[in-house]
C-alpha atoms as a PDB file:
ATOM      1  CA  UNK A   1      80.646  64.242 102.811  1.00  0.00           C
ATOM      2  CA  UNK A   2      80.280  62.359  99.504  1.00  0.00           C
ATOM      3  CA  UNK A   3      77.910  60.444  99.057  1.00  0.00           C
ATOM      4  CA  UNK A   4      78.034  56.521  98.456  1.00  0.00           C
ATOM      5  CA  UNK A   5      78.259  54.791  95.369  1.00  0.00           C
ATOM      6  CA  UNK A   6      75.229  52.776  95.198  1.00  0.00           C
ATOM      7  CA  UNK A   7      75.932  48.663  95.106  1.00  0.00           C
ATOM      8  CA  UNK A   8      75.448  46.724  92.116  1.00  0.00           C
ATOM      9  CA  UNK A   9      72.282  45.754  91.406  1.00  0.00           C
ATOM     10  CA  UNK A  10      73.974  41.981  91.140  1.00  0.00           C
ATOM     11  CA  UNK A  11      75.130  42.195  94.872  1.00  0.00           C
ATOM     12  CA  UNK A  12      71.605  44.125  96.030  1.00  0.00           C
ATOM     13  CA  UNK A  13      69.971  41.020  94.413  1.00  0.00           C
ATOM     14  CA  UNK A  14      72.217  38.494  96.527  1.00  0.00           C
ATOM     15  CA  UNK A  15      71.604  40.229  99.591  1.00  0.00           C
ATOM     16  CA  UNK A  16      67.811  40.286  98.796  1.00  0.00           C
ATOM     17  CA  UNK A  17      67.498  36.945  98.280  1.00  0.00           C
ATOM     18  CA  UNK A  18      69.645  35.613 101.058  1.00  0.00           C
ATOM     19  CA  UNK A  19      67.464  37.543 103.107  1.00  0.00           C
ATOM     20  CA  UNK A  20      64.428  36.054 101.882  1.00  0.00           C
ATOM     21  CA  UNK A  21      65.685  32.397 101.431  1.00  0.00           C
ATOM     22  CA  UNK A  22      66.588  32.754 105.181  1.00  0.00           C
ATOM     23  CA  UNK A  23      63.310  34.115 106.540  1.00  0.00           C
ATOM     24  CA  UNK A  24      60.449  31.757 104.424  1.00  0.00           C
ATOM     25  CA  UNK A  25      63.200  29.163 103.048  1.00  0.00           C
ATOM     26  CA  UNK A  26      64.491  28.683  99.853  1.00  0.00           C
ATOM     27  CA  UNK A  27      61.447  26.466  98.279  1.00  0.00           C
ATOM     28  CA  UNK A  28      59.347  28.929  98.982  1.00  0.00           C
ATOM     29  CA  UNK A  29      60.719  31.989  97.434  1.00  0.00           C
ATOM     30  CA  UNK A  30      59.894  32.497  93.934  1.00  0.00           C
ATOM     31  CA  UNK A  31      62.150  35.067  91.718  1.00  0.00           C
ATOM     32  CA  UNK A  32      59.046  36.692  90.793  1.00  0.00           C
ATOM     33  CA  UNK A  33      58.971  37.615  95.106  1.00  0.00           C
ATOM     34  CA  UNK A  34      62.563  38.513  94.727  1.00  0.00           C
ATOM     35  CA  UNK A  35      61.790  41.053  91.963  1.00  0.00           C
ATOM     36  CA  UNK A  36      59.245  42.482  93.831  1.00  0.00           C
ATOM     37  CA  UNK A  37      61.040  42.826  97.358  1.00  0.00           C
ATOM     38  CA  UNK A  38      63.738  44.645  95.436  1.00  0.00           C
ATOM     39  CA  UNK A  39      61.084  46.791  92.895  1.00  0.00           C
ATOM     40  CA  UNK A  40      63.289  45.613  89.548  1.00  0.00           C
ATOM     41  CA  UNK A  41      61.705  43.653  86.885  1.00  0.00           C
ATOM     42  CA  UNK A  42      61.886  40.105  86.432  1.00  0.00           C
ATOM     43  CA  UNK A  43      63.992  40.946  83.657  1.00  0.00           C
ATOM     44  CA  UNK A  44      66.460  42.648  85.417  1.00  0.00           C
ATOM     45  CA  UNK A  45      66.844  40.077  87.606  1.00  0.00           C
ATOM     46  CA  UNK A  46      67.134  37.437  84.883  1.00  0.00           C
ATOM     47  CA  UNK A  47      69.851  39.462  83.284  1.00  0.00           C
ATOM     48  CA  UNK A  48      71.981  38.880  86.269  1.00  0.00           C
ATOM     49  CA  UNK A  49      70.609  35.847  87.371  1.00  0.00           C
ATOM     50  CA  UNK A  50      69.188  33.586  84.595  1.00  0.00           C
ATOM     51  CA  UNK A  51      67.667  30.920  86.708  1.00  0.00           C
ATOM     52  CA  UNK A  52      67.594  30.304  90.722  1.00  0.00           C
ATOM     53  CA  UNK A  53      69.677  27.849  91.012  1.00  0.00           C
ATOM     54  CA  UNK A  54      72.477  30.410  89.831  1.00  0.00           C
ATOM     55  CA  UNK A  55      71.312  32.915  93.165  1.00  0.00           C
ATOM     56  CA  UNK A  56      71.967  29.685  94.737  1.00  0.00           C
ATOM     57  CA  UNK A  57      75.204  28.904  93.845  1.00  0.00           C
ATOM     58  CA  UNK A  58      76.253  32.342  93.599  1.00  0.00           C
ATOM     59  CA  UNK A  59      75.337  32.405  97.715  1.00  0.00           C
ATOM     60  CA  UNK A  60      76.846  29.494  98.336  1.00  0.00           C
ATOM     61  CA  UNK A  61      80.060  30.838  96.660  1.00  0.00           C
ATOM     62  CA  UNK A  62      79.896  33.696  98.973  1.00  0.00           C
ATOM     63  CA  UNK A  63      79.403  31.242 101.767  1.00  0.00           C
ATOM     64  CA  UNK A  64      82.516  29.694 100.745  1.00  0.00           C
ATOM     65  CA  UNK A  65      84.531  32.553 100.123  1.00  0.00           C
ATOM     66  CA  UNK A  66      83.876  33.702 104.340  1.00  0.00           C
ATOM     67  CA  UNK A  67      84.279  29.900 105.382  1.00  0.00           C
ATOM     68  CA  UNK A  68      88.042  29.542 104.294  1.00  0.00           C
ATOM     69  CA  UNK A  69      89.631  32.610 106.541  1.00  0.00           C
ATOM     70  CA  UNK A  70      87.531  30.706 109.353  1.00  0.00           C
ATOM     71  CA  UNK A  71      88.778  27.015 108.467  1.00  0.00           C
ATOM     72  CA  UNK A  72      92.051  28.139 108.154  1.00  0.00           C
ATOM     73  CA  UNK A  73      92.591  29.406 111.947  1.00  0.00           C
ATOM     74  CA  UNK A  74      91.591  25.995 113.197  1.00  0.00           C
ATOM     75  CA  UNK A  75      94.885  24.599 113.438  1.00  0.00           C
ATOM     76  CA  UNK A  76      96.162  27.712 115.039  1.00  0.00           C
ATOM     77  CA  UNK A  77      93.490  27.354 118.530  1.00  0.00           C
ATOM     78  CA  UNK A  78      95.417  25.931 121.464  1.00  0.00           C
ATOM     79  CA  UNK A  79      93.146  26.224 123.973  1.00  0.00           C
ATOM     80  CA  UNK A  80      89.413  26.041 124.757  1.00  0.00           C
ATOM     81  CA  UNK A  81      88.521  29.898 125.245  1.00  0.00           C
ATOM     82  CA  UNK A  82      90.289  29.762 121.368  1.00  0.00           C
ATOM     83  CA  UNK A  83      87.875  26.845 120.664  1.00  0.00           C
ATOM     84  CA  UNK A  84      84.677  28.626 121.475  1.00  0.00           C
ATOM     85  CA  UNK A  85      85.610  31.739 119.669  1.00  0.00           C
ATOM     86  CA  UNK A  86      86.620  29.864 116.978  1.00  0.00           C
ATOM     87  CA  UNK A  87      83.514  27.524 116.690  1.00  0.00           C
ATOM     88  CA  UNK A  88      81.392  30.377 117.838  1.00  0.00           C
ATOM     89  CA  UNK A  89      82.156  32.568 114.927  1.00  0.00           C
ATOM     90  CA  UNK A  90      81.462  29.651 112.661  1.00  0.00           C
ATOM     91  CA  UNK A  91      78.331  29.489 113.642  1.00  0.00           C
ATOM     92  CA  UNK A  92      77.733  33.007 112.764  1.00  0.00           C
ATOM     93  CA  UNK A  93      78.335  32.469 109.264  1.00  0.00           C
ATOM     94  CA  UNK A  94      75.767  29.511 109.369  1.00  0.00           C
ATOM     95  CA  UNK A  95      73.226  31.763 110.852  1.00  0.00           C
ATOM     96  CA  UNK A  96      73.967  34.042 108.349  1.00  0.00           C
ATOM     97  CA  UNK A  97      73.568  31.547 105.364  1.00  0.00           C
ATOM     98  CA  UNK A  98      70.987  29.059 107.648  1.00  0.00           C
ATOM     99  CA  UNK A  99      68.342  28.558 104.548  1.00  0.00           C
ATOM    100  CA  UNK A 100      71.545  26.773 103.408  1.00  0.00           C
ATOM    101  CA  UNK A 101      71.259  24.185 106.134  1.00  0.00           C
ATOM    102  CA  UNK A 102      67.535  24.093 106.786  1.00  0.00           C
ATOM    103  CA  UNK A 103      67.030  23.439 103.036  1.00  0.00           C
ATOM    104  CA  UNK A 104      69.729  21.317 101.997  1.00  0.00           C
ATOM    105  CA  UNK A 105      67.777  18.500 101.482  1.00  0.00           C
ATOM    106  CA  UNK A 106      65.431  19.870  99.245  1.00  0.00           C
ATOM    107  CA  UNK A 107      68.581  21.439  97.481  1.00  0.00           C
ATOM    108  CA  UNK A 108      70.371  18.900  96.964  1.00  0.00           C
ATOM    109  CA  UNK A 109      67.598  16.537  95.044  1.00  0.00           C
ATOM    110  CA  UNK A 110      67.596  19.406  92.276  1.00  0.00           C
ATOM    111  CA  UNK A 111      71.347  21.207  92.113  1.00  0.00           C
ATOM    112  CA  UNK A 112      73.653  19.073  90.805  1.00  0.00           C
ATOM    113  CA  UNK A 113      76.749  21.906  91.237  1.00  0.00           C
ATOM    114  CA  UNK A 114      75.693  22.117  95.131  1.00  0.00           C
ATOM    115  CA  UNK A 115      75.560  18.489  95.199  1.00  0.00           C
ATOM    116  CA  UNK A 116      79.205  18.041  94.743  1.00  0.00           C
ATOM    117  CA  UNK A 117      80.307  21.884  96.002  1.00  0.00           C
ATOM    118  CA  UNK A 118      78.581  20.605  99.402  1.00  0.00           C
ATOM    119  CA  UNK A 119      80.815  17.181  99.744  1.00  0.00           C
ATOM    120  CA  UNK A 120      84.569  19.987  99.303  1.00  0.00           C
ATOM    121  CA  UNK A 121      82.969  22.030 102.016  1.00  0.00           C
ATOM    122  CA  UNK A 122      82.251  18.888 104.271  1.00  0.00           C
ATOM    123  CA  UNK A 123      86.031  17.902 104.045  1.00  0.00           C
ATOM    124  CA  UNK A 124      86.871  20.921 104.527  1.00  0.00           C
ATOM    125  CA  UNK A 125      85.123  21.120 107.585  1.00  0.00           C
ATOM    126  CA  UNK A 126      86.328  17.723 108.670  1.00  0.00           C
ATOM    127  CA  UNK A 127      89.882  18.826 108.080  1.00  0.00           C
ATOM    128  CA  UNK A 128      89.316  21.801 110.537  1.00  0.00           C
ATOM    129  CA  UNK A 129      88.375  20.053 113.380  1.00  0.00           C
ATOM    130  CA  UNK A 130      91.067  17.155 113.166  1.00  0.00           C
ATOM    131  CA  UNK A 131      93.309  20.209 113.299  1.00  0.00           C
ATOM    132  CA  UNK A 132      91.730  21.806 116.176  1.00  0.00           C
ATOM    133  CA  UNK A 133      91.802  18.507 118.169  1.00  0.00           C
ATOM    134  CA  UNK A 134      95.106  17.824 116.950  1.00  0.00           C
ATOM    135  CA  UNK A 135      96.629  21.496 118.115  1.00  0.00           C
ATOM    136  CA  UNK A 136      94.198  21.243 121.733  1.00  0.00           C
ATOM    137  CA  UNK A 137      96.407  18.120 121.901  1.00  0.00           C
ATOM    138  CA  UNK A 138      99.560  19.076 121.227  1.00  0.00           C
ATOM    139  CA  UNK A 139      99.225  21.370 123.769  1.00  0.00           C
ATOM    140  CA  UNK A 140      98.137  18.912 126.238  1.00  0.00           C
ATOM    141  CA  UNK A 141      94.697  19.996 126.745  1.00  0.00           C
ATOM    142  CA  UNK A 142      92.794  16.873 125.003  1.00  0.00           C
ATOM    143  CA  UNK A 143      93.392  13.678 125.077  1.00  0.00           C
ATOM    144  CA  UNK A 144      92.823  11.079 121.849  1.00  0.00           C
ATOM    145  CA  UNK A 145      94.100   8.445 120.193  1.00  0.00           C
ATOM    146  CA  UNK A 146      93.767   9.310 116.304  1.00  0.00           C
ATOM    147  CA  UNK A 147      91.243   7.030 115.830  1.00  0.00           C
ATOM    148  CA  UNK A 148      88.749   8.590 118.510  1.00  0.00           C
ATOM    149  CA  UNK A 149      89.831  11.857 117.464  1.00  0.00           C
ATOM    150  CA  UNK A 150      89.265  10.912 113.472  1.00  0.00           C
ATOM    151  CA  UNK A 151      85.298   9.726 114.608  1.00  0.00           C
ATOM    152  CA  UNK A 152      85.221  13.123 117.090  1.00  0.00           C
ATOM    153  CA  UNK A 153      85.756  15.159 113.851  1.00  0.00           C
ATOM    154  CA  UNK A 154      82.831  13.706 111.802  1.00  0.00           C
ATOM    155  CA  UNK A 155      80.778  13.903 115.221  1.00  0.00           C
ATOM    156  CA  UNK A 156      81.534  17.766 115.550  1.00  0.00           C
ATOM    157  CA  UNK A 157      80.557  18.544 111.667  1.00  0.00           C
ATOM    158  CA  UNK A 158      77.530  16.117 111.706  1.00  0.00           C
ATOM    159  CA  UNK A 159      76.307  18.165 114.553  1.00  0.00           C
ATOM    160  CA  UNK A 160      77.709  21.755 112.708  1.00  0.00           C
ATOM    161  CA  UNK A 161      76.072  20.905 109.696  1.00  0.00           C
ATOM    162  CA  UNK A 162      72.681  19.661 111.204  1.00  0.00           C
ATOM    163  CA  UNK A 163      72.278  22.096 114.081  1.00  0.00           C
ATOM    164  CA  UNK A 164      69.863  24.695 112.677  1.00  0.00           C
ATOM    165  CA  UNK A 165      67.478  21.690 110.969  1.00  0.00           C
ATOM    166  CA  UNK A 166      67.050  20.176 114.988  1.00  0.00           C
ATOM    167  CA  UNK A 167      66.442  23.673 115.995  1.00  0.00           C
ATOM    168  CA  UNK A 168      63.906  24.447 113.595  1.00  0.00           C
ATOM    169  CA  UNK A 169      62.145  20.846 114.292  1.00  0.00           C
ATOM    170  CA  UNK A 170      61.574  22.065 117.997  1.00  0.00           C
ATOM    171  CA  UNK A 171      60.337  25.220 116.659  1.00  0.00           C
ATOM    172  CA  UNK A 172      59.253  26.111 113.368  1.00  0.00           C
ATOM    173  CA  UNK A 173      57.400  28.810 113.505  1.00  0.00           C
ATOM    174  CA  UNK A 174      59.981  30.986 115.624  1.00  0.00           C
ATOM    175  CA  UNK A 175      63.334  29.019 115.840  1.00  0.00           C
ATOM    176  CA  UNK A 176      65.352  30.572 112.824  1.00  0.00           C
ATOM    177  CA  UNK A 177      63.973  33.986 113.500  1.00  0.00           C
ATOM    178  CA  UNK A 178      66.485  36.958 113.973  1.00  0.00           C
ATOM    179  CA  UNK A 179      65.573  37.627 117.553  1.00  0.00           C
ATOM    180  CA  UNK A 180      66.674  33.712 118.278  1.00  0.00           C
ATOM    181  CA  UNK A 181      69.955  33.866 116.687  1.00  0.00           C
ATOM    182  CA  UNK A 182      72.355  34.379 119.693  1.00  0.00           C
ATOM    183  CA  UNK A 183      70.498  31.741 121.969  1.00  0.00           C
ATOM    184  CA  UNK A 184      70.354  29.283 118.929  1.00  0.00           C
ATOM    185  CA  UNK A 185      74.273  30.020 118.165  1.00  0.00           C
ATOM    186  CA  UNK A 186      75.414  29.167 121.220  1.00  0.00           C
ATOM    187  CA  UNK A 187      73.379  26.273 122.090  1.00  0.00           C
ATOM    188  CA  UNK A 188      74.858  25.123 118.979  1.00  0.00           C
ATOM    189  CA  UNK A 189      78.428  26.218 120.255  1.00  0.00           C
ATOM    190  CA  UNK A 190      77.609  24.162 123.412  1.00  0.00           C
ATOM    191  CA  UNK A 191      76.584  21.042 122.506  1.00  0.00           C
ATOM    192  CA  UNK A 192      79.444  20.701 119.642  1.00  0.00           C
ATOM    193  CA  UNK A 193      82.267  21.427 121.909  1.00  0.00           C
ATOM    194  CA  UNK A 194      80.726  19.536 124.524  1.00  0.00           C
ATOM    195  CA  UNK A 195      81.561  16.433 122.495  1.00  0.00           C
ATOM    196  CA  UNK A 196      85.211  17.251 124.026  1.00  0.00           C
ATOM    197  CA  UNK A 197      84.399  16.753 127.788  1.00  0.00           C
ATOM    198  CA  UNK A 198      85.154  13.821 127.891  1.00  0.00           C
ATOM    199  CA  UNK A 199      88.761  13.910 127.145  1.00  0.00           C
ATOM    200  CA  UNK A 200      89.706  17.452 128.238  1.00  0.00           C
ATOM    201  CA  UNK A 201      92.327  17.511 131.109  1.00  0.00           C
ATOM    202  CA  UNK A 202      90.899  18.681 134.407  1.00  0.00           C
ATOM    203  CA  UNK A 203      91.551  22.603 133.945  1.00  0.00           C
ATOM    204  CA  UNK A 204      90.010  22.583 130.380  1.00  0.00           C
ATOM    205  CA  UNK A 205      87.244  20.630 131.269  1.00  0.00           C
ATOM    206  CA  UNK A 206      86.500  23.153 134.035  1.00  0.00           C
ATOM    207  CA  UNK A 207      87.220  26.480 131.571  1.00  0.00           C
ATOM    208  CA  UNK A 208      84.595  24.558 129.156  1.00  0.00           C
ATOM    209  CA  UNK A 209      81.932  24.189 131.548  1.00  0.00           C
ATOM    210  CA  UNK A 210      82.458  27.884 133.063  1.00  0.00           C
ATOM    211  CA  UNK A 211      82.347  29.303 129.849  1.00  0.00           C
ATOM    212  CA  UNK A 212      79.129  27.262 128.987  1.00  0.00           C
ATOM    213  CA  UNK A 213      77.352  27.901 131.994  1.00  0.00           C
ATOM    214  CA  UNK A 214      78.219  31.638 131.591  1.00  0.00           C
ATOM    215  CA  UNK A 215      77.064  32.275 128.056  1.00  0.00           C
ATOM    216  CA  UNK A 216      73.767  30.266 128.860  1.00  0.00           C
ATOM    217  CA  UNK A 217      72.646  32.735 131.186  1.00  0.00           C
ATOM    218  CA  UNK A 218      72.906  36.007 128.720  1.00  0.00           C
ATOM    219  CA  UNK A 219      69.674  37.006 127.350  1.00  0.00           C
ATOM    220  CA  UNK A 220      68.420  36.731 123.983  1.00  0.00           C
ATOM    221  CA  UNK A 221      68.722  39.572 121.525  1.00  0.00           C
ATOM    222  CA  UNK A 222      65.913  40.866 121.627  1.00  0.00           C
ATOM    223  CA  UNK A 223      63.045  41.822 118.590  1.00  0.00           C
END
């Protein structure tokens, strides 16, 4: 069998550093770390990425790039077992890129680029959802008046986009660990599309619950 090409250092480096950024957070991760985790000089590095805020961005542009495909289905889910795949796999790719949500904050007081890349991705996010409500009600599975289902949107990315920081609050020493992921994903699947309870017609308020009730008792991935 032939053997592999190896990756580009550039996309070794990304990986790296998402890595690291995820496990000890982003302010705490020095290049010079980064250099060392992947045994390249700091030179090397610097060649592909001249400062950290470009590793930044650069993730953030990968975040981006998997986001869309996701986004893009939301108009397409017609029911709620579509709904909690669909916000389910969106919280994947925030697990995947969490330093991105535990740290914005801190990111945002010092990355200008972020600061405005982060406001397109919000929208975008807000567009999603007013979709999905739109197509659960078309299809006569949720009931709201466009104003309610305007506010429901911001509710469901407000809670999307602050998730991870409330989980590591309870927990900070083991709440964004690897082993957690699947219990903290769909806690966060839970609680977002429980904001639709409410105005779900009996059947789909039933599916909802079954399906929340039966993904809370699978066990955690473990170490």
């Amino acid at each position: 069998m032939a053997k592999k090409a190896p990756r580009r250092t550039a996309e070794r480096i990304l990986t790296t550093t998402r890595q690291l950024f995820n496990r000890f957070g982003e302010p705490n991760v020095s290049t010079t770390l980064i250099s060392a985790e992947l045994s390249i000089s700091p030179g090397n590095l610097y060649y592909h990425f001249p400062a950290k805020d470009e590793l930044v961005n650069a993730l953030f542009d990968q975040y981006k790039e998997q986001l869309q495909p996701i986004l893009a289905a939301a108009p397409h889910v017609s029911d709620v077992e579509e709904a909690w795949f669909f916000m389910h796999t969106l919280f994947e790719l925030v697990w995947e890129y969490r330093f991105l949500y535990r740290d914005l904050g801190d990111l945002l007081s010092r990355n200008r680029r972020l600061e405005q890349d982060i406001k397109d991705v919000l929208l975008s996010k807000t567009s999603a959802f007013r979709a999905l409500l739109q197509g659960l009600g078309h299809a006569g599975h949720l009931h709201l008046q466009s104003g309610t289902r305007e506010m429901c949107a911001t509710q469901m990315v407000v809670m999307l986009t602050w998730w991870l920081s409330y989980e590591y609050a309870k927990d900070p020493r083991h709440a964004l660990e690897d082993q957690n992921a699947q219990s903290a994903l769909l806690r966060g699947a839970q609680h977002v599309l429980g904001l639709l309870l409410p105005y779900l017609d009996t059947q789909s308020h039933d599916h909802l619950l079954h399906l929340i009730e039966s993904y809370a008792q699978v066990p955690p991935t473990s170490a």
